[in-house]
Protein backbone atom coordinates (compact mmCIF):
# COMPACT_ATOMS: atom_id res chain seq x y z
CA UNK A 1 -23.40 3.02 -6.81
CA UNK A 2 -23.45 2.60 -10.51
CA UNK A 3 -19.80 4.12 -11.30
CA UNK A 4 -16.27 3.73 -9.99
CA UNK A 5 -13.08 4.98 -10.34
CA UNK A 6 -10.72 3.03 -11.29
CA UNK A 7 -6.17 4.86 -10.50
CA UNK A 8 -3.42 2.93 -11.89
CA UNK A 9 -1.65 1.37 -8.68
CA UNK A 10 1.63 2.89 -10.00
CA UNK A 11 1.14 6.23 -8.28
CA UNK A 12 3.75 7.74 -10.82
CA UNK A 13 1.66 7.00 -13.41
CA UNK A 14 -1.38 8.60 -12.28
CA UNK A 15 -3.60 7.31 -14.81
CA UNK A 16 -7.30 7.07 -14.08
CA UNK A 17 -10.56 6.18 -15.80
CA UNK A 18 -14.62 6.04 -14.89
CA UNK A 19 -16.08 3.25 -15.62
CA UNK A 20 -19.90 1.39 -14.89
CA UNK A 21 -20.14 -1.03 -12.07
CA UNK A 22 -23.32 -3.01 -13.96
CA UNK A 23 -20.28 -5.68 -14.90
CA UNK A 24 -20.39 -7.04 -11.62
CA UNK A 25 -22.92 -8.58 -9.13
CA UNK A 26 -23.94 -6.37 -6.35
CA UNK A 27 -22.38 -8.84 -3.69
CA UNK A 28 -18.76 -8.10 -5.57
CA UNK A 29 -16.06 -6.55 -2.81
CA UNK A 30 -13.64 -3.51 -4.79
CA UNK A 31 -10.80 -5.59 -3.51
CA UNK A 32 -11.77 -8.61 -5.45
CA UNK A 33 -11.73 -6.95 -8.73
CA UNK A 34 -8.56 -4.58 -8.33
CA UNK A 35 -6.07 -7.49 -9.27
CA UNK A 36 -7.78 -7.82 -12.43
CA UNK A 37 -6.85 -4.50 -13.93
CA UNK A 38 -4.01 -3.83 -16.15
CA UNK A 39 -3.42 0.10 -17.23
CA UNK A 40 -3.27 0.91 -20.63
CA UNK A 41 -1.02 3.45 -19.89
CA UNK A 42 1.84 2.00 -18.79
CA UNK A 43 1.40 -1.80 -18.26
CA UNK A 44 1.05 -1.92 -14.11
CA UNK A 45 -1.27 -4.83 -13.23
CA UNK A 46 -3.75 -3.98 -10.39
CA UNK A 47 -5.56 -0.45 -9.32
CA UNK A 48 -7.04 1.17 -6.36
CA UNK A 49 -10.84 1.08 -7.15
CA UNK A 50 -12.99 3.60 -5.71
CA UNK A 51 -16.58 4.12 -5.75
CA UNK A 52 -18.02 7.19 -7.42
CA UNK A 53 -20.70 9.16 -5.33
CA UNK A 54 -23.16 11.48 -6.70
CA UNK A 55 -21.91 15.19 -6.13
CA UNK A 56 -23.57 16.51 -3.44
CA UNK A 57 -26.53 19.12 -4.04
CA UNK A 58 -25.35 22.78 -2.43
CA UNK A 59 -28.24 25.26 -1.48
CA UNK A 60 -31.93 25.31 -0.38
CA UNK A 61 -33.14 24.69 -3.95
């Protein structure tokens, strides 16, 4: 996994951004680092961090 998703914990807000996971060791749990956030759209400290899979190839190719 080298990208997550990072949604404003305020789920009226709705705000949501991609960002690379290279900033943290590999041995870092998502629910360590979602207190740290603050979103800079409306202020809300924490977020609901998600990891962001590959789409998955459709067809025989």
């Amino acid at each position: 996994m080298r990208e997550v998703l990072i949604y404003c914990r305020d789920h009226r807000c709705s705000h949501h951004i991609e960002i690379s996971a290279d900033r943290w060791p590999d041995h870092a749990r998502l629910s360590d680092i979602e207190p740290g956030f603050v979103c800079t759209a409306c202020g809300k400290r924490g977020a609901d961090v998600r990891p962001n899979f590959p789409q998955a190839r459709m067809g025989s190719g």
